[in-house]
Protein backbone atom coordinates (compact mmCIF):
# COMPACT_ATOMS: atom_id res chain seq x y z
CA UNK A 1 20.45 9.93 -0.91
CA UNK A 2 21.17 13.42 -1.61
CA UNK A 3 24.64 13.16 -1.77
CA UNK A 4 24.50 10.30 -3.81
CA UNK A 5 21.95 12.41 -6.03
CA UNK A 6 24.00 15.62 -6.33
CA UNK A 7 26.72 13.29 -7.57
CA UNK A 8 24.32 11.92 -10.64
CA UNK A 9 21.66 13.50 -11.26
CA UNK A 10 20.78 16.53 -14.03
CA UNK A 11 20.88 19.47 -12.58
CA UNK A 12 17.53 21.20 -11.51
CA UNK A 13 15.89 17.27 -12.10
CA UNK A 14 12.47 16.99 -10.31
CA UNK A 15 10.64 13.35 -10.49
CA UNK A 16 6.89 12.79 -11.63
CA UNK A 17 7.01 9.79 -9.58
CA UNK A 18 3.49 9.67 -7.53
CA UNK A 19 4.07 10.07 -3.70
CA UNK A 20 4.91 6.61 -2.38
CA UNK A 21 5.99 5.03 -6.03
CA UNK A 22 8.50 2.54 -5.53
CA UNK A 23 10.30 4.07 -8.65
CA UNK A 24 11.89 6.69 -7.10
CA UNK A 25 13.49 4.11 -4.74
CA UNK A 26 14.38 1.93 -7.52
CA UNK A 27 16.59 5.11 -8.56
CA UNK A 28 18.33 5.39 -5.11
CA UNK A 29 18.95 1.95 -4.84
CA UNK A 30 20.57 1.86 -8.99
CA UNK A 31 22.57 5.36 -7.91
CA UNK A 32 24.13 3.02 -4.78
CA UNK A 33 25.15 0.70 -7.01
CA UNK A 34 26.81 2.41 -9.97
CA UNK A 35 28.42 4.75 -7.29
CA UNK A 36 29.67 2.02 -4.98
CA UNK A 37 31.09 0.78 -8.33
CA UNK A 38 32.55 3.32 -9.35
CA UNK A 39 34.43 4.44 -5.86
CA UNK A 40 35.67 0.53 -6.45
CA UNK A 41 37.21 1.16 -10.41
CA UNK A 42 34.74 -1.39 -11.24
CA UNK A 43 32.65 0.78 -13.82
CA UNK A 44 33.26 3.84 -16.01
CA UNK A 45 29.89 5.73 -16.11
CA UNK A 46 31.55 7.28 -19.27
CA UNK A 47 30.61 3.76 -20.70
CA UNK A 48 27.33 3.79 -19.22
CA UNK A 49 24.18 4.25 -21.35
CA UNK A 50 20.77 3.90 -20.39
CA UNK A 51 17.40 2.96 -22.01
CA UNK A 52 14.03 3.72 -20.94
CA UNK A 53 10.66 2.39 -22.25
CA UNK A 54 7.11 4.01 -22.10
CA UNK A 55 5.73 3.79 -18.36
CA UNK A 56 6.10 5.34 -15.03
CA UNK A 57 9.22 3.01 -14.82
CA UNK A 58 10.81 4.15 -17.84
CA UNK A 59 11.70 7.62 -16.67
CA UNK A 60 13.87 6.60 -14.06
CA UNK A 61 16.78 6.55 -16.71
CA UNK A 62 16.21 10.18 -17.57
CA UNK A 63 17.40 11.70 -14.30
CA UNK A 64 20.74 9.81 -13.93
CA UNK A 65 23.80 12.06 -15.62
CA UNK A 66 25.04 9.39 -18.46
CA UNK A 67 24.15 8.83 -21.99
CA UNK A 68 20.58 7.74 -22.26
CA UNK A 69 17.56 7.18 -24.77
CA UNK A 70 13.97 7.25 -24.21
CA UNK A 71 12.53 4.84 -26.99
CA UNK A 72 8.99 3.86 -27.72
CA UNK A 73 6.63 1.19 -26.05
CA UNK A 74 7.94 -2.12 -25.98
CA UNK A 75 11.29 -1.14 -27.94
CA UNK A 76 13.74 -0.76 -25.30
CA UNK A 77 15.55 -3.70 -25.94
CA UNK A 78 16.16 -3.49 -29.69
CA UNK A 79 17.30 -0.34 -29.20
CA UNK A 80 19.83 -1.53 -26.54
CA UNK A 81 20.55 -4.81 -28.39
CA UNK A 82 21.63 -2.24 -31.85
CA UNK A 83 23.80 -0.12 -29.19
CA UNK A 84 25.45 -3.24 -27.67
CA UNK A 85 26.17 -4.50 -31.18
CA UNK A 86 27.75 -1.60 -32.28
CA UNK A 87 30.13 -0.74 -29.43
CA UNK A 88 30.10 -3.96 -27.23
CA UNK A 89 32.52 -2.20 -24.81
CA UNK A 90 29.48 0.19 -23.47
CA UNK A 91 27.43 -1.04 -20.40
CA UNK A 92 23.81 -0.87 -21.23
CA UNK A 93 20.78 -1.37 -19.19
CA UNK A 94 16.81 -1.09 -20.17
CA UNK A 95 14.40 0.24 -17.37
CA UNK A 96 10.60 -0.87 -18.41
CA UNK A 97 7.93 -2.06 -16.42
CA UNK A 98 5.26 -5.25 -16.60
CA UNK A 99 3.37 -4.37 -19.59
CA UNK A 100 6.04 -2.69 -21.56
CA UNK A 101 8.67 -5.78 -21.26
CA UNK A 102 6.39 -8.66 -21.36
CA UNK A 103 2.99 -7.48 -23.22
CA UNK A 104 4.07 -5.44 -26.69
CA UNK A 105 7.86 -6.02 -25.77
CA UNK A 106 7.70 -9.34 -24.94
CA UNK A 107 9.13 -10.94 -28.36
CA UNK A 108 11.87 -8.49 -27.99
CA UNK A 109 12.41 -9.70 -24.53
CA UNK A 110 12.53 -13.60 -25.03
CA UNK A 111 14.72 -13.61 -28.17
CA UNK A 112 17.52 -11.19 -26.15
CA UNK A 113 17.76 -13.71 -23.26
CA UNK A 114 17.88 -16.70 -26.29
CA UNK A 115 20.59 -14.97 -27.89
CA UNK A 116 22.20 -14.08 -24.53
CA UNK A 117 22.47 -10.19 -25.73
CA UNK A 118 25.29 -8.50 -22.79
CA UNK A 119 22.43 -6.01 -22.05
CA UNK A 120 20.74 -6.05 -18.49
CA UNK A 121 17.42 -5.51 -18.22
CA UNK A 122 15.41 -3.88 -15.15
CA UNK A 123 11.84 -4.73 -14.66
CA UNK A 124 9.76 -2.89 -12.82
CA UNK A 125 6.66 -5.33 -12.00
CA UNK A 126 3.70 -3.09 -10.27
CA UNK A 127 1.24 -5.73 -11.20
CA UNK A 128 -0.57 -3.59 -13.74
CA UNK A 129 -0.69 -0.52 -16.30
CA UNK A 130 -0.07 2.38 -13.84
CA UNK A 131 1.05 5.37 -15.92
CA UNK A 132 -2.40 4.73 -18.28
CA UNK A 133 -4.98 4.03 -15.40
CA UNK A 134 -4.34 0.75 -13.84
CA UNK A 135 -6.01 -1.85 -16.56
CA UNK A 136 -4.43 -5.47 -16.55
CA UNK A 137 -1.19 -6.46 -17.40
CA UNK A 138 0.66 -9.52 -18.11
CA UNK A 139 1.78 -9.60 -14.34
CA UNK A 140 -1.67 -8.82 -12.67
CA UNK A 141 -2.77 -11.51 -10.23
CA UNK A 142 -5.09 -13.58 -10.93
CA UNK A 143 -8.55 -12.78 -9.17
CA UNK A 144 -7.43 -9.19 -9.16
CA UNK A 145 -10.02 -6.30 -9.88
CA UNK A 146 -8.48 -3.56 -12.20
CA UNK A 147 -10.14 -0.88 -14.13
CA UNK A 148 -10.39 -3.22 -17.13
CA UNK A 149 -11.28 -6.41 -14.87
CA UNK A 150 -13.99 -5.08 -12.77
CA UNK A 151 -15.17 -8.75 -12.33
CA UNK A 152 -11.68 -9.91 -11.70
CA UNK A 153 -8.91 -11.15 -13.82
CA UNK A 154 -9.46 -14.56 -14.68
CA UNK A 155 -6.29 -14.34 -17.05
CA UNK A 156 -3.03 -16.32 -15.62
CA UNK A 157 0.02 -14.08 -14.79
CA UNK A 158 3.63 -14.31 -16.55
CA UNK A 159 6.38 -15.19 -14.60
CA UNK A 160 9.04 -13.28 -15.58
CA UNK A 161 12.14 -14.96 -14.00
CA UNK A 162 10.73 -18.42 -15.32
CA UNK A 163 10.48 -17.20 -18.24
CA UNK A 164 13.70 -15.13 -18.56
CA UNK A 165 15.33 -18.67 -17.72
CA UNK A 166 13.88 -20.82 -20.00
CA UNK A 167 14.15 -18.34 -22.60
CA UNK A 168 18.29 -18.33 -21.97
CA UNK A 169 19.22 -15.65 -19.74
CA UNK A 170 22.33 -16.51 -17.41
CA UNK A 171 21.89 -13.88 -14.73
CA UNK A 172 17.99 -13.98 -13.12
CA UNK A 173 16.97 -12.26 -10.16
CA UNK A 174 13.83 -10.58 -8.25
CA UNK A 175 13.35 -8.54 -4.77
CA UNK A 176 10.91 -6.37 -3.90
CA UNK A 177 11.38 -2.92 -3.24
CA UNK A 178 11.52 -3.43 0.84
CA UNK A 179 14.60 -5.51 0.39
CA UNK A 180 16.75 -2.50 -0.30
CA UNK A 181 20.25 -3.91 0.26
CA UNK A 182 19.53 -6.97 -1.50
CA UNK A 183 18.61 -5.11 -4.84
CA UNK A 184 22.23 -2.52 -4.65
CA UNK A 185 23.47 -6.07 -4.52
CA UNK A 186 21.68 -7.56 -7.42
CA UNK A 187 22.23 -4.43 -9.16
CA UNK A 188 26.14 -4.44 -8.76
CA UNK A 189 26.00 -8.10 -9.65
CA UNK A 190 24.38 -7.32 -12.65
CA UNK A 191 26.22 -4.42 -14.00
CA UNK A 192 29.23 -6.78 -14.10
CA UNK A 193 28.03 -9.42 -15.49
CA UNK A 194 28.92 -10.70 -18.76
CA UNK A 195 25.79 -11.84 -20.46
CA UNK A 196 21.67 -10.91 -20.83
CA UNK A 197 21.08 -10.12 -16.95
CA UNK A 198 17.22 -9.56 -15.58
CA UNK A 199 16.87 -7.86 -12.69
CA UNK A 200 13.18 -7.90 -11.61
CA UNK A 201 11.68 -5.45 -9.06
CA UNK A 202 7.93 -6.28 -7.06
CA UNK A 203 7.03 -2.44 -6.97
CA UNK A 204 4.43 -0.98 -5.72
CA UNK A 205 2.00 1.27 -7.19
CA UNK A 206 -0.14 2.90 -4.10
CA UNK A 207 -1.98 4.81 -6.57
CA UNK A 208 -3.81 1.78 -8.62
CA UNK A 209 -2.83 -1.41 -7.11
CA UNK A 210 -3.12 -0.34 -3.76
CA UNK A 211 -5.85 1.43 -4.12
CA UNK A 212 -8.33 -1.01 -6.74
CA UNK A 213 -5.74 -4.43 -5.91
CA UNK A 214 -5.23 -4.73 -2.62
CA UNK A 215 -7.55 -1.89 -0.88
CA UNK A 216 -4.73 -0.19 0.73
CA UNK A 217 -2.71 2.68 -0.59
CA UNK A 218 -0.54 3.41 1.79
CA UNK A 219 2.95 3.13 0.41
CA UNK A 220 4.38 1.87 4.08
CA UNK A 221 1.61 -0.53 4.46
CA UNK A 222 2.27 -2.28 0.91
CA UNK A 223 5.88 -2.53 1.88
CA UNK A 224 4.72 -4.32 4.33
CA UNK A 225 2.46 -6.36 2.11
CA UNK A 226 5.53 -7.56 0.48
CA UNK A 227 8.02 -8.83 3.31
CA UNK A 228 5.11 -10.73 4.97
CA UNK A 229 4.33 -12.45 1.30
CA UNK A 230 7.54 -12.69 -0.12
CA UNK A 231 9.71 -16.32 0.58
CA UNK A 232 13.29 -17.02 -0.89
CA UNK A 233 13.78 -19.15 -3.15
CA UNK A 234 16.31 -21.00 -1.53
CA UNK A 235 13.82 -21.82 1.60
CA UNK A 236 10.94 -23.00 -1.23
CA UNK A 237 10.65 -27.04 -1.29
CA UNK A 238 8.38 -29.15 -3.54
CA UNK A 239 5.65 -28.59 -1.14
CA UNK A 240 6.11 -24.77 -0.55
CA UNK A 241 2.51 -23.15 -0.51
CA UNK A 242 3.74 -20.86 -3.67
CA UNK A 243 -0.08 -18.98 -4.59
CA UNK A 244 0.30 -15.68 -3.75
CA UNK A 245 3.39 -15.39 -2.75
CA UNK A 246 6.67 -13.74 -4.08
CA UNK A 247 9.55 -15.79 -4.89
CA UNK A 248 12.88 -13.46 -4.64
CA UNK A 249 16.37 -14.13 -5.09
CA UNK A 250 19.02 -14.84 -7.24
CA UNK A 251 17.41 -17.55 -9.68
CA UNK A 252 20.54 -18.03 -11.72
CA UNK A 253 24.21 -16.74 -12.32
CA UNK A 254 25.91 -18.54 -15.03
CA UNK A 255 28.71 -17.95 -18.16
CA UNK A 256 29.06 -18.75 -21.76
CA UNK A 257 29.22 -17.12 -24.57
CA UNK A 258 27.29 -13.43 -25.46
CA UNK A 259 25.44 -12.59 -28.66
CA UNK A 260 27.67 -9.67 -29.58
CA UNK A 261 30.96 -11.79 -28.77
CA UNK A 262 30.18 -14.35 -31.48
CA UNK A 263 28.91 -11.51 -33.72
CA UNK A 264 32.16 -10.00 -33.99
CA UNK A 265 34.46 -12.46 -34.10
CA UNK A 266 32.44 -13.36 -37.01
CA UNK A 267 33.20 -10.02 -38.43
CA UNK A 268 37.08 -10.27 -37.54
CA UNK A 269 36.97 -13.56 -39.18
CA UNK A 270 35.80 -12.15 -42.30
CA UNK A 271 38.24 -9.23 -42.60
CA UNK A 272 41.04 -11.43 -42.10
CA UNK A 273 41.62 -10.60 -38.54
CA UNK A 274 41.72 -13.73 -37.38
């Protein structure tokens, strides 16, 4: 990691990640990627730019080298969209969490994948609010006691890769943070492809959900948590015991045509281009 790090981060960069977050691996695991890809001629970090929303999660673009933009809650992904719109040639990728993508940024979030926008978005998913004090999110369990649930949630959880594929995107997938060669993988597959990509992350939070969730916050011991829960999606069947379990994967990897594509041909059309 440190070479890796001394190749991309700012200089004199220090995290405010909580011992055990599953951000800062998140980070090492995105670093991988864009370096492997780069060593390969596959990406120009030159053409790299980076958007982070409000949360723990959204900081992890700030340390990385490139051109980046810290926006405000929920707005990530209009700000990307404008950016991809204007210069379609730049790579960009949003890094929000749970509540930030799918609670204030969700309309944001469902009418990029409809329009198939060529941005890729990373969600980190630690089950709750964890930078404001671990109150319910859109992604909290049901049953779950947070600090705004003390009785339990009896609210039904989002699921974002359903609904990232019903909405339109065409690349869909989710590990958790233990699967650490599996998400440099998803990562590079998503920084090449051509089309809205949603990468989601099960992360965990020792701090909140650990702690108030689950009743454990050891970091190692929630990793744990997650390989013995998680299945793959291609070993579910119709009668795969699915409650309380995490589905990972690559959901979906398909082509057609992207927002900004159609956009400017439109605008060639119209000056007489073509």
């Amino acid at each position: 990691m440190l070479e890796v790090a001394e190749k991309y981060f700012r200089k004199k960069t220090r995290t405010i990640f909580c011992p055990g977050c599953g951000d800062g691996q998140v980070l090492h695991y995105f670093i991988d990627a864009i370096d492997q890809l780069k060593s390969e001629n596959k990406l120009d970090t030159k053409r790299l730019v980076l958007i982070g929303g409000i949360g723990c999660s959204g900081w992890i673009p700030t340390y990385i080298n490139v051109d980046v933009m810290h926006v405000l809650h929920g707005r990530a992904i209009p700000v990307a969209t404008g950016i991809k719109l204007a210069n379609p040639d730049l790579e960009v990728v949003v890094f929000s969490g749970d509540g930030d993508n799918l609670s204030i940024g969700g309309n944001h979030f469902i009418h990029a994948a409809r329009r198939n926008v060529g941005i890729k978005v990373v969600m980190l998913n630690n089950m709750l609010y964890g930078m404001t004090g671990g109150q319910l999110a859109p992604t909290t369990p049901h049953g779950a006691v947070t600090h705004t649930t003390p009785y339990k949630s009896v609210d039904t959880p989002f699921d974002g890769c359903e609904l990232a594929k019903t909405a339109g995107a065409t690349y869909v997938a989710r590990w958790t943070t233990a699967h650490a060669r599996e998400l440099v993988i998803a990562f590079r597959e998503m920084l090449l492809h051509k089309g809205f990509a949603y990468v989601e992350v099960i992360s965990q939070c020792p701090t909140y959900f650990g702690r108030y969730v689950l009743g454990e916050d050891n970091p190692s011991a929630i990793l744990t948590y997650f390989l013995k829960n998680s299945v793959r999606v291609d070993n579910l069947s119709e009668n795969s015991d699915r409650i309380g379990r995490f589905i990972i994967g690559k959901m979906l990897d398909i082509t057609k045509p992207t927002y900004e594509d159609e956009v400017w041909d439109q605008v060639k059309k119209l000056k007489g281009v073509i």
